[in-house]
N, C-alpha and C. Protein backbone atom coordinates (compact mmCIF):
# COMPACT_ATOMS: atom_id res chain seq x y z
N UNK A 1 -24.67 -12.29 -19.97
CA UNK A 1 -23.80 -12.92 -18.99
C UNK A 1 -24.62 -13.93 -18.19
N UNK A 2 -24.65 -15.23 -18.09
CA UNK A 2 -24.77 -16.46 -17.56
C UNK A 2 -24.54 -15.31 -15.87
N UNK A 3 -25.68 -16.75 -15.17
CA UNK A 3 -25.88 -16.36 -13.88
C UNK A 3 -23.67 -17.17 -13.14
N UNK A 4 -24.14 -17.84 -13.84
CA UNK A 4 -21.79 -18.26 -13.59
C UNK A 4 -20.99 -17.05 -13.67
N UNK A 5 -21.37 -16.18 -14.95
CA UNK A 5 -20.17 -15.63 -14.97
C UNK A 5 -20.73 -14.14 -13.89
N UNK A 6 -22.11 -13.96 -13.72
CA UNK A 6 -21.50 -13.12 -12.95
C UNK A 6 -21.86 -13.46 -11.42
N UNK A 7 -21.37 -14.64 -10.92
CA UNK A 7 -21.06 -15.00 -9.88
C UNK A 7 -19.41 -15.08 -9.68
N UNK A 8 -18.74 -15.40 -10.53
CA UNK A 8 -16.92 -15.21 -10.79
C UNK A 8 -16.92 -13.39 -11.04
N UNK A 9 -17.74 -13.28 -11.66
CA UNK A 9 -17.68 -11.48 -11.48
C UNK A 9 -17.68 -10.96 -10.33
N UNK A 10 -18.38 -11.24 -9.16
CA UNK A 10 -18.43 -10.84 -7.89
C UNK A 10 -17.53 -11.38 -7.53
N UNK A 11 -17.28 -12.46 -7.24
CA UNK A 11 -16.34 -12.99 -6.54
C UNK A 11 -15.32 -12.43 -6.44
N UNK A 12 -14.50 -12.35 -8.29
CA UNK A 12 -12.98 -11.59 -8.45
C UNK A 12 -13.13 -9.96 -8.03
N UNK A 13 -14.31 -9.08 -8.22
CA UNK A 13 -14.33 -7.74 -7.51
C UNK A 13 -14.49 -8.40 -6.25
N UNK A 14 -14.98 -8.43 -5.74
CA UNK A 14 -14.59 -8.84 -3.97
C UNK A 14 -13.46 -9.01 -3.67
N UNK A 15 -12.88 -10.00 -4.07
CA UNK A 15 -11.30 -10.68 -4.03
C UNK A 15 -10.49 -9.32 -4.25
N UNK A 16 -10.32 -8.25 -5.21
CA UNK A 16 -9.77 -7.01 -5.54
C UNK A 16 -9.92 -6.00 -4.24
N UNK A 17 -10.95 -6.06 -4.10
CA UNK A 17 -11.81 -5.02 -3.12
C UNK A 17 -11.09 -5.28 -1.84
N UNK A 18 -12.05 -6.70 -1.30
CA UNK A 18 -11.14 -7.01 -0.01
C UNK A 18 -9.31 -6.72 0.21
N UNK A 19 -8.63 -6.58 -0.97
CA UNK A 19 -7.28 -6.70 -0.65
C UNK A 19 -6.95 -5.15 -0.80
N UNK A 20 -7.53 -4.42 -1.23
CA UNK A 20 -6.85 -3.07 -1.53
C UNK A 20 -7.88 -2.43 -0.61
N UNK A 21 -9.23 -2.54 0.08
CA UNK A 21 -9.37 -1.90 1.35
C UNK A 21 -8.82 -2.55 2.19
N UNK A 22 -8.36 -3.63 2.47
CA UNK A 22 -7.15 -4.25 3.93
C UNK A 22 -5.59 -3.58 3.40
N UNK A 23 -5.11 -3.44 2.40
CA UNK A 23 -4.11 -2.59 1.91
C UNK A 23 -3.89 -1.36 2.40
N UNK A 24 -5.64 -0.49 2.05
CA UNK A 24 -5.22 0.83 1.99
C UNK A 24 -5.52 1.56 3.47
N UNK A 25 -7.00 1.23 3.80
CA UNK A 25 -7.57 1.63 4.99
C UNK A 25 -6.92 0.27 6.52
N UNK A 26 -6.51 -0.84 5.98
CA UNK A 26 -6.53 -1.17 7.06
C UNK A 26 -7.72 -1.92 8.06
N UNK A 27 -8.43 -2.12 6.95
CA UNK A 27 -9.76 -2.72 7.50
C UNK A 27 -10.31 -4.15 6.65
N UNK A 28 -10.35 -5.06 7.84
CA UNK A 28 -10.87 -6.29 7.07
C UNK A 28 -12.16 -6.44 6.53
N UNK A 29 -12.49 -6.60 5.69
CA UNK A 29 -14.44 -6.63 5.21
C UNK A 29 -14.80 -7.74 5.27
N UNK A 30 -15.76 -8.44 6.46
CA UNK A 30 -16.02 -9.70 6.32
C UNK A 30 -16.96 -10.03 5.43
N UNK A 31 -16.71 -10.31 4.26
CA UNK A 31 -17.89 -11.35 3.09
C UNK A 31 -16.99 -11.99 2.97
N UNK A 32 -17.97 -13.40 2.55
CA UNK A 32 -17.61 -14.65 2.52
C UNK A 32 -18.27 -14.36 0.65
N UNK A 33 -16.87 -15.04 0.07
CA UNK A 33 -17.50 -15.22 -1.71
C UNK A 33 -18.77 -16.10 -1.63
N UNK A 34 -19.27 -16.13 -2.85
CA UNK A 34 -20.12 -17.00 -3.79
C UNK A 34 -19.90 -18.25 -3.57
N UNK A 35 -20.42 -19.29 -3.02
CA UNK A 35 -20.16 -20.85 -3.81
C UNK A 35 -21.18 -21.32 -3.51
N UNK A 36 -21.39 -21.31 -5.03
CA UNK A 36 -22.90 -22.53 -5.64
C UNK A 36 -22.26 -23.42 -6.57
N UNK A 37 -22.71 -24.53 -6.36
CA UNK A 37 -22.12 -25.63 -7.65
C UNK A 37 -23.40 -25.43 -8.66
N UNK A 38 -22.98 -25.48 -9.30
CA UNK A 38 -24.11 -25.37 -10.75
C UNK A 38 -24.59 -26.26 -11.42
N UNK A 39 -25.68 -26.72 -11.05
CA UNK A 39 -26.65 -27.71 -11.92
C UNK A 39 -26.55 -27.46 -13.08
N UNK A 40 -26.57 -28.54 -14.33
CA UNK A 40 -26.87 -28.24 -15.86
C UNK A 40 -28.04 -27.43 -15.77
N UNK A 41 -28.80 -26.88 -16.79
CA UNK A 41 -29.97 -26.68 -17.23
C UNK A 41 -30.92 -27.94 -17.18
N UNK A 42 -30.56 -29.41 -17.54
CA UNK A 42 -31.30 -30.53 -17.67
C UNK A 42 -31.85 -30.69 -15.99
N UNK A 43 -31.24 -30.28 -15.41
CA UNK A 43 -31.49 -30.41 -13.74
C UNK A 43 -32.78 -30.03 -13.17
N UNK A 44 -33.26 -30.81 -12.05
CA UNK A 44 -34.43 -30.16 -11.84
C UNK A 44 -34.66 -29.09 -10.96
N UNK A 45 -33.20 -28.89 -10.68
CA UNK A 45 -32.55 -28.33 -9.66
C UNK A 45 -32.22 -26.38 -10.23
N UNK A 46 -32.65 -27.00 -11.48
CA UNK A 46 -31.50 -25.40 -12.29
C UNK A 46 -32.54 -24.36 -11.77
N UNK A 47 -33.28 -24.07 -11.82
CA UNK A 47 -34.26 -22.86 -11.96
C UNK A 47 -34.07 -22.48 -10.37
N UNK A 48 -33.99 -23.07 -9.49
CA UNK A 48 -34.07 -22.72 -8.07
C UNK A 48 -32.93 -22.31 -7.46
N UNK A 49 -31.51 -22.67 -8.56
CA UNK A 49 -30.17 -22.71 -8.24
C UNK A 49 -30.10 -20.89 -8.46
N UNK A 50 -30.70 -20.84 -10.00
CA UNK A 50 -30.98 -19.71 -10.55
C UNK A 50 -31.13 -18.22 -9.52
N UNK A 51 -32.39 -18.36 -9.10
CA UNK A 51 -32.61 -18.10 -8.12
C UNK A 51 -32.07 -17.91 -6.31
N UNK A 52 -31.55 -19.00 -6.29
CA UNK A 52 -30.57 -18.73 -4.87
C UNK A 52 -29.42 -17.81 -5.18
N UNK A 53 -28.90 -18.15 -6.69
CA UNK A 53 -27.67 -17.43 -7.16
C UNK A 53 -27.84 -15.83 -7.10
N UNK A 54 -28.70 -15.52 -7.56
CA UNK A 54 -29.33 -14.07 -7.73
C UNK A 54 -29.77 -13.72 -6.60
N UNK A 55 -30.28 -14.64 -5.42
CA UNK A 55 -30.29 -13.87 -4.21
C UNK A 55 -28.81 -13.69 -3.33
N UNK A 56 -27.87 -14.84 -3.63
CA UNK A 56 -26.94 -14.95 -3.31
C UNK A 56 -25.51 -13.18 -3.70
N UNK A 57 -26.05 -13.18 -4.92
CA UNK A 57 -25.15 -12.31 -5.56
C UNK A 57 -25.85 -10.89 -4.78
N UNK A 58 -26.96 -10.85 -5.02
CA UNK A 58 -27.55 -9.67 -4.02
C UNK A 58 -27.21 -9.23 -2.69
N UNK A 59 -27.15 -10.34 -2.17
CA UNK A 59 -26.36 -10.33 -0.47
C UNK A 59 -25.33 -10.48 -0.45
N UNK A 60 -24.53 -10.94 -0.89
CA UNK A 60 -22.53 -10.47 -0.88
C UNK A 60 -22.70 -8.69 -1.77
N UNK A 61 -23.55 -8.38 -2.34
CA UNK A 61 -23.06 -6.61 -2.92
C UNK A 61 -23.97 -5.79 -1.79
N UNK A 62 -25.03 -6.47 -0.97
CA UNK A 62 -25.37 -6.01 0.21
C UNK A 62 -24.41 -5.35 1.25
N UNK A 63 -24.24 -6.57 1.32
CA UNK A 63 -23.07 -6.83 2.32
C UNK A 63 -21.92 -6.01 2.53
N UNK A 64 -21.34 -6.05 1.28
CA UNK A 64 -20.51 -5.09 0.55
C UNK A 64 -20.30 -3.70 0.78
N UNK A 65 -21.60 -3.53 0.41
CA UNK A 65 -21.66 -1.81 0.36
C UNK A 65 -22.13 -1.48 2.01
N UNK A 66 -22.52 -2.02 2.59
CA UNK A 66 -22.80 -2.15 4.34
C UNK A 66 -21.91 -1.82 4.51
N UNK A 67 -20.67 -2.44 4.42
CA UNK A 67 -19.72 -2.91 5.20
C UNK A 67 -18.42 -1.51 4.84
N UNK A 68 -18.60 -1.37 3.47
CA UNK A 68 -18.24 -0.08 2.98
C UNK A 68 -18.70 1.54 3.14
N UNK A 69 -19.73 1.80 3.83
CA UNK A 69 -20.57 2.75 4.03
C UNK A 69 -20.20 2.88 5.86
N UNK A 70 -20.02 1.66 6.23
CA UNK A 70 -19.77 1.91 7.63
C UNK A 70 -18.44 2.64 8.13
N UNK A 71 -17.42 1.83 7.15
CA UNK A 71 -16.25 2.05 6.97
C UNK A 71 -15.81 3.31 6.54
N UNK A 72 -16.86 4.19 6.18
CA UNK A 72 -16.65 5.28 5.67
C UNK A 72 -16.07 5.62 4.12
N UNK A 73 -15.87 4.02 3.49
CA UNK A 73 -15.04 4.20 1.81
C UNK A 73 -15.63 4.83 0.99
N UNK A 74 -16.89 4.46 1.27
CA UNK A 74 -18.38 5.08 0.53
C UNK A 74 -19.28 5.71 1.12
N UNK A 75 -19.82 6.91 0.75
CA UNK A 75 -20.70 7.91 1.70
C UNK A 75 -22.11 6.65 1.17
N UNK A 76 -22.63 7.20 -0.04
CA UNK A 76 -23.84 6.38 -0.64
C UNK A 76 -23.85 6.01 -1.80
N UNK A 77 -24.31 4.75 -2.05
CA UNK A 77 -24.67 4.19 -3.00
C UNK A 77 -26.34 4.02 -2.98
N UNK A 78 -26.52 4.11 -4.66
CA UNK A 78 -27.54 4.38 -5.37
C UNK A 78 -28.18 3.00 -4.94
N UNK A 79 -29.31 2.90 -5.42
CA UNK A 79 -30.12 1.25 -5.21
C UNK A 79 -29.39 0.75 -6.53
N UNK A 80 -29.04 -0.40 -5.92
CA UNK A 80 -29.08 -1.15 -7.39
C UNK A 80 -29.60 -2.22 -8.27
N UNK A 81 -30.74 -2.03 -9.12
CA UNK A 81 -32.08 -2.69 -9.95
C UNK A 81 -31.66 -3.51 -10.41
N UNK A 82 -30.44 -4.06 -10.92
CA UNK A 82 -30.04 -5.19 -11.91
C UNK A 82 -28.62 -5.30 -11.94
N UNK A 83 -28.56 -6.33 -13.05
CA UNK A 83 -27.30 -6.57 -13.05
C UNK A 83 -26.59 -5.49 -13.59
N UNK A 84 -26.27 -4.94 -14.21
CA UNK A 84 -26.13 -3.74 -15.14
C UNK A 84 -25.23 -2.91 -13.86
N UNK A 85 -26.67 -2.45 -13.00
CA UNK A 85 -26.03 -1.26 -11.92
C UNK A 85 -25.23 -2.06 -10.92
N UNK A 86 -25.20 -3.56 -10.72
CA UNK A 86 -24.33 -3.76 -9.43
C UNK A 86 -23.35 -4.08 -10.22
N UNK A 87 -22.95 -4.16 -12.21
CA UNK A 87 -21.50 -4.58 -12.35
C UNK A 87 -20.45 -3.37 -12.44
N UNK A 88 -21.96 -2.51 -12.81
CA UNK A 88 -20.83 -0.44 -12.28
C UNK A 88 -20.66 -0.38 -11.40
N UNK A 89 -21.30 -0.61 -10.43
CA UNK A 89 -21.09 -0.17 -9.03
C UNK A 89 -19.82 -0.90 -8.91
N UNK A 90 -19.58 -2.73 -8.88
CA UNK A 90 -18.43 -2.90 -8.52
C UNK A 90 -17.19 -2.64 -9.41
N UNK A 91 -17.42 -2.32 -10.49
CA UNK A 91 -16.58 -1.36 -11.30
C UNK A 91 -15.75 -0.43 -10.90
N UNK A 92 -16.72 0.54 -10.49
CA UNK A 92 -16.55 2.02 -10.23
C UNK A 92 -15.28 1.74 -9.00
N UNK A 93 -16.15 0.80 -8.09
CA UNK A 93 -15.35 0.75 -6.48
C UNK A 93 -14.01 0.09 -7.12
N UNK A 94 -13.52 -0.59 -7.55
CA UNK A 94 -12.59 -1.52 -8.07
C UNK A 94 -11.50 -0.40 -8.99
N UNK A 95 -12.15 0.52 -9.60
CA UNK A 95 -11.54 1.21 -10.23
C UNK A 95 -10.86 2.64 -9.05
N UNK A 96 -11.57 2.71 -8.03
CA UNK A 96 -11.50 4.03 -7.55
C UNK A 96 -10.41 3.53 -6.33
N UNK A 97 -10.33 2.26 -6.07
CA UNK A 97 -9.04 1.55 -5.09
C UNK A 97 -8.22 1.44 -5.87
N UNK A 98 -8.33 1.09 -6.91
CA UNK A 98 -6.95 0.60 -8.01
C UNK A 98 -6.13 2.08 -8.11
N UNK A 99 -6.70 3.52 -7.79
CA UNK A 99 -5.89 5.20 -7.57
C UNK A 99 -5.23 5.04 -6.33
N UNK A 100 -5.44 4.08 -5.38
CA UNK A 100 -4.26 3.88 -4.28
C UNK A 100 -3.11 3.78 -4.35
């Protein structure tokens, strides 16, 4: 998965998330989505974009689970090492609002 698609990956679980915890609990979650415009690869720009993206995606599932843990939706979440564990994690959460 291209650092794109899983920036639209976060985004659309967020977008899910945010509406079915303001749905269910009644509580707004302030994150602000993803937006990076995306340099080609030819760019001299790509590798650093790379990089902001992946810190970027890190701090909106930060954020996230903060904001969810405070809220009480989630007791704890595990660390999460890669992409792998933050696309379960927003999985799991996405799946476990969608039983509302």
């Amino acid at each position: 998965m291209t650092i794109k698609d899983q920036i639209n990956y976060v985004n659309k679980s967020l977008s899910v998330i945010k509406s079915k915890v303001k749905a269910v609990f009644g509580v707004n979650l302030n994150i602000d989505e993803i937006n990076l415009s995306a340099p080609t690869k030819h760019n001299s720009f790509y590798y650093s974009y790379v990089i902001d993206a992946e810190q970027e995606v890190a701090r909106v599932v930060d954020q996230l689970i903060d904001q969810l843990q405070r809220q009480n939706i989630i007791k704890n979440a595990d660390r999460l090492e890669d992409w792998e564990d933050v696309k379960r994690f927003l999985d799991y959460v996405v799946d476990k609002l969608q039983k509302y």
